[in-house]
Protein backbone atom coordinates (compact mmCIF):
# COMPACT_ATOMS: atom_id res chain seq x y z
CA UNK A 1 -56.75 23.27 -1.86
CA UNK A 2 -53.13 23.56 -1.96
CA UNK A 3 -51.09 24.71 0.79
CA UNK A 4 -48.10 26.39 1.18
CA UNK A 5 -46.91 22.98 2.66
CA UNK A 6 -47.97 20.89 -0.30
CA UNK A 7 -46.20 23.25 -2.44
CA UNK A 8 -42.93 23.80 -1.05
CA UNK A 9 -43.06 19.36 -0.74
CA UNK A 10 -43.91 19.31 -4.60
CA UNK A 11 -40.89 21.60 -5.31
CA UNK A 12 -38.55 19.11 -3.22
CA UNK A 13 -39.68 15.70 -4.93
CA UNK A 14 -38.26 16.57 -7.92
CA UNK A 15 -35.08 17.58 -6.26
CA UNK A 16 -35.07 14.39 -4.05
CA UNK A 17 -35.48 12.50 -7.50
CA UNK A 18 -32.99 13.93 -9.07
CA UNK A 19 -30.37 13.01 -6.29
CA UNK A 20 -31.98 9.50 -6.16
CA UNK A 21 -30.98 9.37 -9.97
CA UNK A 22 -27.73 10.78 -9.77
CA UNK A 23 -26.94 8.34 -7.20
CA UNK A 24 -28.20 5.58 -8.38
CA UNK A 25 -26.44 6.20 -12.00
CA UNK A 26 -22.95 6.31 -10.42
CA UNK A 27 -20.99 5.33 -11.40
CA UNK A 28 -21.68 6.55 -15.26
CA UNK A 29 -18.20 5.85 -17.06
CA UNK A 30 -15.01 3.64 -15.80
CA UNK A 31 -13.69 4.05 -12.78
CA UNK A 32 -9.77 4.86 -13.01
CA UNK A 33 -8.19 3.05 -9.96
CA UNK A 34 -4.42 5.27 -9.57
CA UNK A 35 -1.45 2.79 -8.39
CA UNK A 36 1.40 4.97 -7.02
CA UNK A 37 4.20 2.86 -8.46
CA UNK A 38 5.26 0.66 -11.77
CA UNK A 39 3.62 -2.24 -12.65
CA UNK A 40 4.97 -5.72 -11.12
CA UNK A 41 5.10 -4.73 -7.35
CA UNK A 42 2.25 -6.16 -4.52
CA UNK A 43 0.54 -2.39 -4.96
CA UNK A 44 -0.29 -3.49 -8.83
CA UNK A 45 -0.72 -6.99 -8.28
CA UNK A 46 -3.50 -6.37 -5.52
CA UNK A 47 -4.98 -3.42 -7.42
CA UNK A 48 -5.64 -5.50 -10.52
CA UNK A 49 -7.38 -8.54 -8.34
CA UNK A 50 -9.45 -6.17 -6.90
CA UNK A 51 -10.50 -3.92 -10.04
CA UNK A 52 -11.70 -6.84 -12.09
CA UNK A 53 -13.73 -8.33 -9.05
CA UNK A 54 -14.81 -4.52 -8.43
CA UNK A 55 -15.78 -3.95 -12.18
CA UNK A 56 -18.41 -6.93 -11.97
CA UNK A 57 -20.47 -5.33 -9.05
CA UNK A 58 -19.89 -1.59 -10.46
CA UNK A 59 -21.11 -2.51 -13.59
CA UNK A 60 -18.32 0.03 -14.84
CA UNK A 61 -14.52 -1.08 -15.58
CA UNK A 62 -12.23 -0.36 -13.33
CA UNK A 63 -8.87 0.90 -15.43
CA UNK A 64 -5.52 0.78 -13.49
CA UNK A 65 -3.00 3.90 -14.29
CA UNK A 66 0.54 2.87 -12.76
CA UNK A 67 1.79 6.40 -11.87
CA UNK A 68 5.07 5.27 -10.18
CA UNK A 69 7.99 8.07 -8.79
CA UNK A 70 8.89 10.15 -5.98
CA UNK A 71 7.73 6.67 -4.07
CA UNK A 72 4.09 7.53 -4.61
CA UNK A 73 3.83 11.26 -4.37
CA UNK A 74 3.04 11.29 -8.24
CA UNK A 75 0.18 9.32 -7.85
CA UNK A 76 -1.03 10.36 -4.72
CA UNK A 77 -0.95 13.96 -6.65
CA UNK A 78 -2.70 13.35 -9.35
CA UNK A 79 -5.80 12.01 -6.86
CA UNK A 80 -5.68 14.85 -5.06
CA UNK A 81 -6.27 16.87 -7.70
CA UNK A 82 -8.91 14.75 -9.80
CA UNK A 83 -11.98 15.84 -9.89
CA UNK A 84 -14.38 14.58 -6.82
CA UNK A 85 -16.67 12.27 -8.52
CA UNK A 86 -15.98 9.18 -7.69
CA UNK A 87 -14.51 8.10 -10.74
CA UNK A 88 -10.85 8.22 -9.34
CA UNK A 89 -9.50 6.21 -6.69
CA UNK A 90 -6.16 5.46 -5.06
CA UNK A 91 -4.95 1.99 -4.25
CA UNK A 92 -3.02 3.57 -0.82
CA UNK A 93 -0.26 1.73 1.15
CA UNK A 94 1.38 2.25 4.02
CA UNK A 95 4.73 3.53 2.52
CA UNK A 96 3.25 5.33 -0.54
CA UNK A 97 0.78 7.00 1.64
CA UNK A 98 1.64 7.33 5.28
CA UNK A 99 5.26 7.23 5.36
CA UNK A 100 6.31 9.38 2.18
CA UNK A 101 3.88 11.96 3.97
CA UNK A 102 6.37 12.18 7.19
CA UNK A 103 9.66 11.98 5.43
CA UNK A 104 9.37 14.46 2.10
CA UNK A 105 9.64 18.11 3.52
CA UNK A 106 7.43 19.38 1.14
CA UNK A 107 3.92 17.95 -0.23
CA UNK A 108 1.84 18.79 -3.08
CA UNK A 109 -1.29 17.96 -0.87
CA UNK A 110 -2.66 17.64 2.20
CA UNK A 111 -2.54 13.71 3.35
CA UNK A 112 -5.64 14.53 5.67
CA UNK A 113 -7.60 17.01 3.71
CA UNK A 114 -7.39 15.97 0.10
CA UNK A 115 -8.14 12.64 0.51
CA UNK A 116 -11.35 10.57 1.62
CA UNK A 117 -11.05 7.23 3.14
CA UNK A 118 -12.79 4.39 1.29
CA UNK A 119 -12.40 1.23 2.57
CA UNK A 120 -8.78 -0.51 4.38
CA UNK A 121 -8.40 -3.79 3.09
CA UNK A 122 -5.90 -5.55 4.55
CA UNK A 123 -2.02 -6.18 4.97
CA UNK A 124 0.77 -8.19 3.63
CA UNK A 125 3.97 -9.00 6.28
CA UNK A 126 6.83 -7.68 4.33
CA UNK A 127 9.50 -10.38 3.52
CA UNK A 128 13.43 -9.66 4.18
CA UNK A 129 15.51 -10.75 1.22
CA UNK A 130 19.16 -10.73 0.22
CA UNK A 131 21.33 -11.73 -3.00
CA UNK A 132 22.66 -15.55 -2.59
CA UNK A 133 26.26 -13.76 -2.88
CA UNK A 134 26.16 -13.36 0.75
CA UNK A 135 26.94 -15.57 2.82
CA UNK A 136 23.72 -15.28 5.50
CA UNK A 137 20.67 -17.53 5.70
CA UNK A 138 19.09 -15.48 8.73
CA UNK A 139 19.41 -11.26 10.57
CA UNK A 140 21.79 -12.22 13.05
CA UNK A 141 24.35 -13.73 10.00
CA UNK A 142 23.62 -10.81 7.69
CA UNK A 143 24.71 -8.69 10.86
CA UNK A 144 27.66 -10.41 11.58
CA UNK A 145 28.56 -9.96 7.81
CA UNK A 146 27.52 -6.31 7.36
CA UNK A 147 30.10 -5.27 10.26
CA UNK A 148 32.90 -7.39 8.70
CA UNK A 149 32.71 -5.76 5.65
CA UNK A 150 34.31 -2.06 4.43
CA UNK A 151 31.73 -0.79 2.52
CA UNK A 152 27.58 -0.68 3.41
CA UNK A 153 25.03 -3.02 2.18
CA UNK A 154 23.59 -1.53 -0.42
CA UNK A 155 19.66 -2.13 -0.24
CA UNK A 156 16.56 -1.06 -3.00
CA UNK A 157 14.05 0.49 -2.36
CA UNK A 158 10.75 1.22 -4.58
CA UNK A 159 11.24 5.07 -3.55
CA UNK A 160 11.76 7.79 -1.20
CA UNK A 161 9.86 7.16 2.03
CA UNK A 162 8.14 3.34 0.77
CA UNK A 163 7.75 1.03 3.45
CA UNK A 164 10.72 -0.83 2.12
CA UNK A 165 12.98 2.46 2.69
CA UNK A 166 11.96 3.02 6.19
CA UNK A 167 12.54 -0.72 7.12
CA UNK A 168 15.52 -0.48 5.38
CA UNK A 169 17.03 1.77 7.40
CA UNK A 170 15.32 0.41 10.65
CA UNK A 171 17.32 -3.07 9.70
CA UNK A 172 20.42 -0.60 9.76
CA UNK A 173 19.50 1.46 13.40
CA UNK A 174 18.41 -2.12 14.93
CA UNK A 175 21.52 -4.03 14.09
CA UNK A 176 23.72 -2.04 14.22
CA UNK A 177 25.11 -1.91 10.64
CA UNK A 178 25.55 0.32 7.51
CA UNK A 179 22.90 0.74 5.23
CA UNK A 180 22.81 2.52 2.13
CA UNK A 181 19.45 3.30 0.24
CA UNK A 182 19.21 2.80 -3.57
CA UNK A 183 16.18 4.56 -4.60
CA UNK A 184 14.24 3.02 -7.81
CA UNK A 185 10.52 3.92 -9.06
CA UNK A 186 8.68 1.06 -7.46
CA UNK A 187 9.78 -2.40 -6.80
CA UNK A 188 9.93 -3.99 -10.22
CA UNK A 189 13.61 -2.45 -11.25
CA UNK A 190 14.49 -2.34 -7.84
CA UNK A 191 14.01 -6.17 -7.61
CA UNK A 192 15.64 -6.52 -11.07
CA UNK A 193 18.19 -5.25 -9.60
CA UNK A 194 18.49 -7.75 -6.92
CA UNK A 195 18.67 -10.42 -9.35
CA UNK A 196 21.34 -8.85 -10.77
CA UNK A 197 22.94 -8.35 -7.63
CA UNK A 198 23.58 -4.81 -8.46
CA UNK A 199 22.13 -3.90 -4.81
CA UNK A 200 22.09 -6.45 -1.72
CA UNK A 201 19.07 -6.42 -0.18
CA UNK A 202 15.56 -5.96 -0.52
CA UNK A 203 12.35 -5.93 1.42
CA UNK A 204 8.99 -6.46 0.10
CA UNK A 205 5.45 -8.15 0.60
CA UNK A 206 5.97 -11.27 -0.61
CA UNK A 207 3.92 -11.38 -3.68
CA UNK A 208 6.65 -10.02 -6.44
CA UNK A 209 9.84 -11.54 -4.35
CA UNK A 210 7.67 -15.41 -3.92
CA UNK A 211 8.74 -17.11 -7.17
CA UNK A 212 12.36 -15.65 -7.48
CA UNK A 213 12.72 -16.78 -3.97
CA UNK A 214 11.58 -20.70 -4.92
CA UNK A 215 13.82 -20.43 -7.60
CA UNK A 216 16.69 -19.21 -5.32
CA UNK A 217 17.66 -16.17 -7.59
CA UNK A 218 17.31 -14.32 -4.17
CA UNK A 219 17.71 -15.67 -0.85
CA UNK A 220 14.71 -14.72 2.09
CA UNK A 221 16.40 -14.73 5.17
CA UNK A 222 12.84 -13.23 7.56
CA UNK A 223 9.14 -12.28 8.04
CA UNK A 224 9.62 -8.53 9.21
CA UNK A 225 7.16 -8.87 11.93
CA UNK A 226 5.43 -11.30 14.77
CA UNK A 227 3.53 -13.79 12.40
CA UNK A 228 4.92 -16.58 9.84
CA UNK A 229 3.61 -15.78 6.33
CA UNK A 230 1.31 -18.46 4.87
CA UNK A 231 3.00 -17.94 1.13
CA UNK A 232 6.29 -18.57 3.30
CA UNK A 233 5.16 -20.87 6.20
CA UNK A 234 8.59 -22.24 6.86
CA UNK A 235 10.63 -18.60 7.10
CA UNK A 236 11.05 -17.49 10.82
CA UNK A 237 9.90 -13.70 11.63
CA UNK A 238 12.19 -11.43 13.01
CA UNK A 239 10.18 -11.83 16.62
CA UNK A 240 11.83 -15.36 16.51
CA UNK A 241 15.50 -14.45 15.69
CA UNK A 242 15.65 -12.09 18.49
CA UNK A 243 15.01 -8.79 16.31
CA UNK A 244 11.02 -7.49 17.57
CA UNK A 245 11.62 -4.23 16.95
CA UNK A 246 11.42 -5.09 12.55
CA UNK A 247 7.83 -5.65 12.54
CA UNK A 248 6.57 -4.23 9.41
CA UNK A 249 3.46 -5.10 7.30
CA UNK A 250 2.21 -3.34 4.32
CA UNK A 251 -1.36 -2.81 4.06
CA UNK A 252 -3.46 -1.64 1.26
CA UNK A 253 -6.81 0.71 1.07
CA UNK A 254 -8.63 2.68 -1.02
CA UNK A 255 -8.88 6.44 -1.22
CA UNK A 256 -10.88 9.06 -3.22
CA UNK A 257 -10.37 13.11 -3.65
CA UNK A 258 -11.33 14.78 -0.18
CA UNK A 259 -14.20 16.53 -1.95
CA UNK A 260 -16.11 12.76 -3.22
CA UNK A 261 -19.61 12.86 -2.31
CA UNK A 262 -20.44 10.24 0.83
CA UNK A 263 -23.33 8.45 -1.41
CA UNK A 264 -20.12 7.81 -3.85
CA UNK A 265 -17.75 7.15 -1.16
CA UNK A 266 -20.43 4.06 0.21
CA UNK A 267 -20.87 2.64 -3.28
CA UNK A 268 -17.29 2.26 -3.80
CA UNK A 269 -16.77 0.93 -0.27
CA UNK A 270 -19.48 -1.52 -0.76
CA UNK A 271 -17.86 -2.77 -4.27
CA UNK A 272 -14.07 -2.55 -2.31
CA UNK A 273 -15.70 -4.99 0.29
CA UNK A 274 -17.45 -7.12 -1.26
CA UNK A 275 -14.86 -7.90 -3.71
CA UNK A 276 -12.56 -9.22 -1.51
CA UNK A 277 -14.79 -10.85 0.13
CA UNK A 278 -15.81 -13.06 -2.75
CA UNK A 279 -13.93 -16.17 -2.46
CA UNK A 280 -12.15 -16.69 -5.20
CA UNK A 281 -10.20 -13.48 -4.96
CA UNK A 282 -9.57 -13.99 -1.70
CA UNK A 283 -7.70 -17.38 -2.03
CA UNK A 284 -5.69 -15.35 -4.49
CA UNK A 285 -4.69 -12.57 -2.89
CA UNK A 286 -3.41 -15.09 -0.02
CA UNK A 287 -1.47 -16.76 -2.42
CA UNK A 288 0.07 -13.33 -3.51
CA UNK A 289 0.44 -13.00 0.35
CA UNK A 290 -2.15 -10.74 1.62
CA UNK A 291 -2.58 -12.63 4.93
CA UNK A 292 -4.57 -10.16 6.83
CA UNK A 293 -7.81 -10.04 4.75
CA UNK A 294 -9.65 -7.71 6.91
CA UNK A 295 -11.52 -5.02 4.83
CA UNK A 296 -13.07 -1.93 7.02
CA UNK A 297 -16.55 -2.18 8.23
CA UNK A 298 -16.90 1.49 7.32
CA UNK A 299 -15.01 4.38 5.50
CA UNK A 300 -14.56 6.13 9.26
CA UNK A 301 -12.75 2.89 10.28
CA UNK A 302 -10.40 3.16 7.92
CA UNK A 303 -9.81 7.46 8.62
CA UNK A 304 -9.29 6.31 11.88
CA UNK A 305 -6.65 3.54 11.50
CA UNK A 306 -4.79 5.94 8.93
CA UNK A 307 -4.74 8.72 11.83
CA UNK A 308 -3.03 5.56 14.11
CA UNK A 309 -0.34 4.20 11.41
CA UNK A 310 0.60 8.36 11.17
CA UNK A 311 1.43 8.27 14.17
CA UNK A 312 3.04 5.09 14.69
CA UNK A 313 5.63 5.57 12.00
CA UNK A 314 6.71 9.21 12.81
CA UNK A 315 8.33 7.72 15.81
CA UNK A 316 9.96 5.32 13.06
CA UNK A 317 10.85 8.13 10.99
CA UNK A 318 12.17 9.76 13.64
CA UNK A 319 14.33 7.25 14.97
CA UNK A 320 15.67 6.45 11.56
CA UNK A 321 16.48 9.78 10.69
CA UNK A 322 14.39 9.42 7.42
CA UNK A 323 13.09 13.19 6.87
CA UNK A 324 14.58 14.26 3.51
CA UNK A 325 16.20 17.44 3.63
């Protein structure tokens, strides 16, 4: 005899299959993995480690769209508004993400609602740099130059409200200098432009600035933060030269559309993790100076640490006077 019990659980079987399917056939086409900026900065160098390593346990490819301008609103728009499948990502960075959030006035999305966290990853200490035209080898030198001089230092950035921007200006509130923001779309030109010493200043993850620095086309002069970098074991932090207010690191994570299923959201934080966890990419992204490898033990971890960096670098923002009008 069938009961009204056995009936209503052979109605749900099929529906419990066909979720068990759908899950287990994600993903079904590439996954396209959104970097906020132009190719040749740490965001695109990271991003393409990671995709290739990702691709192999996916058993999708993982295509990288640069989507550089407005320093990372672009592509932090264009997730937002992608369809909640899983099949989008963003490679997310402290500047890109958190900071542009708190300086631009207005936002084409909500940082909190349109977004789901996937997985943090970890964190590069952000390298001070400076033409070889002047005359400093450390902060307390370039200060003493800056105030000598009649015009401001003239520093890149990779865009509005980038991690490089805020400590920018920090480097100008902190020493008491002049500092003048040159805004480019991501740090490739803006370090081209360094070379060319058509700005004077720069500060980055180490990654894109590490060989121009060995071949002394541009001079690093600190680690903006409390830790030596292992690319750059021998350059003192800003901690040591008296300056502990510059601590700056950019990290990276992944992020999906706010809408992304959870079942989605765990397969691509299981991929996220255990690709930089396998050791080969690990050794080098530490070369490329990632030296906090450290990826999130959940998806919740990582909401929760984004909620925390929010709120550390509004005081920042605030101090510097960042907010664009």
């Amino acid at each position: 005899m069938i009961t009204r019990r056995h009936a209503l659980m052979g109605l749900a079987a099929p529906m419990l299959l066909s979720r068990g399917a759908a899950a287990q056939s994600f993903p079904n086409r590439p996954i396209r993995m959104v970097i906020p900026f132009t190719a040749g900065g740490s965001n695109d160098v990271v991003g393409r480690m990671l995709g290739d390593a990702m691709a192999q346990r996916l058993g999708q490819a993982v295509v990288v769209e640069n989507r550089g301008g407005a320093g990372g609103l672009l592509g932090n728009d264009a997730v937002a508004k992608a369809e909640p499948d899983g099949h989008t990502i963003l490679l997310a960075g402290s500047g890109s993400f958190v900071i542009s959030s708190l300086v631009q006035p207005r936002l084409p999305y909500d940082p909190v609602r349109d977004f789901a966290a996937i997985a943090y990853l970890g964190a590069s200490p952000n390298v001070i740099t400076i033409h070889p035209s002047l005359r400093a080898t450390n902060l307390r030198e370039l200060q003493t130059l800056a105030k000598a001089r009649r015009e401001p230092l003239r520093y890149g950035t990779p865009g509005v409200g980038t991690n490089g921007h805020a400590l920018g200006a920090m480097i100008g509130v902190v020493l008491g200098i002049e500092m003048e923001p040159i805004h480019y779309r991501g740090t490739g030109p803006a370090l081209n432009d360094l070379l060319a010493g058509r700005v004077d200043l720069l500060t980055n993850a180490s990654a894109p600035l590490q060989p121009h620095i060995e071949a002394e086309k541009i001079r690093a002069i600190a680690i903006a933060g409390q830790s030596r970098s292992v690319a750059l074991p021998n350059l003192s932090t800003s901690v040591e030269q008296g300056f502990p207010e510059l601590d700056s690191a950019t990290w990276y994570g992944f992020l999906a559309p706010g809408a992304t299923p959870p079942d989605r959201i765990a397969v691509l934080h299981a991929a996220a993790v255990a690709a930089i966890n396998q050791e080969d990419v690990k050794q080098r992204l530490i070369a490329a100076g990632v030296d906090e490898i450290a990826p999130s033990p959940e998806p919740a971890h990582f909401t929760r640490l984004l909620a925390s960096d929010r709120e550390r670098w509004s005081r920042v923002v605030e101090r510097a006077n960042l907010r664009v009008q």
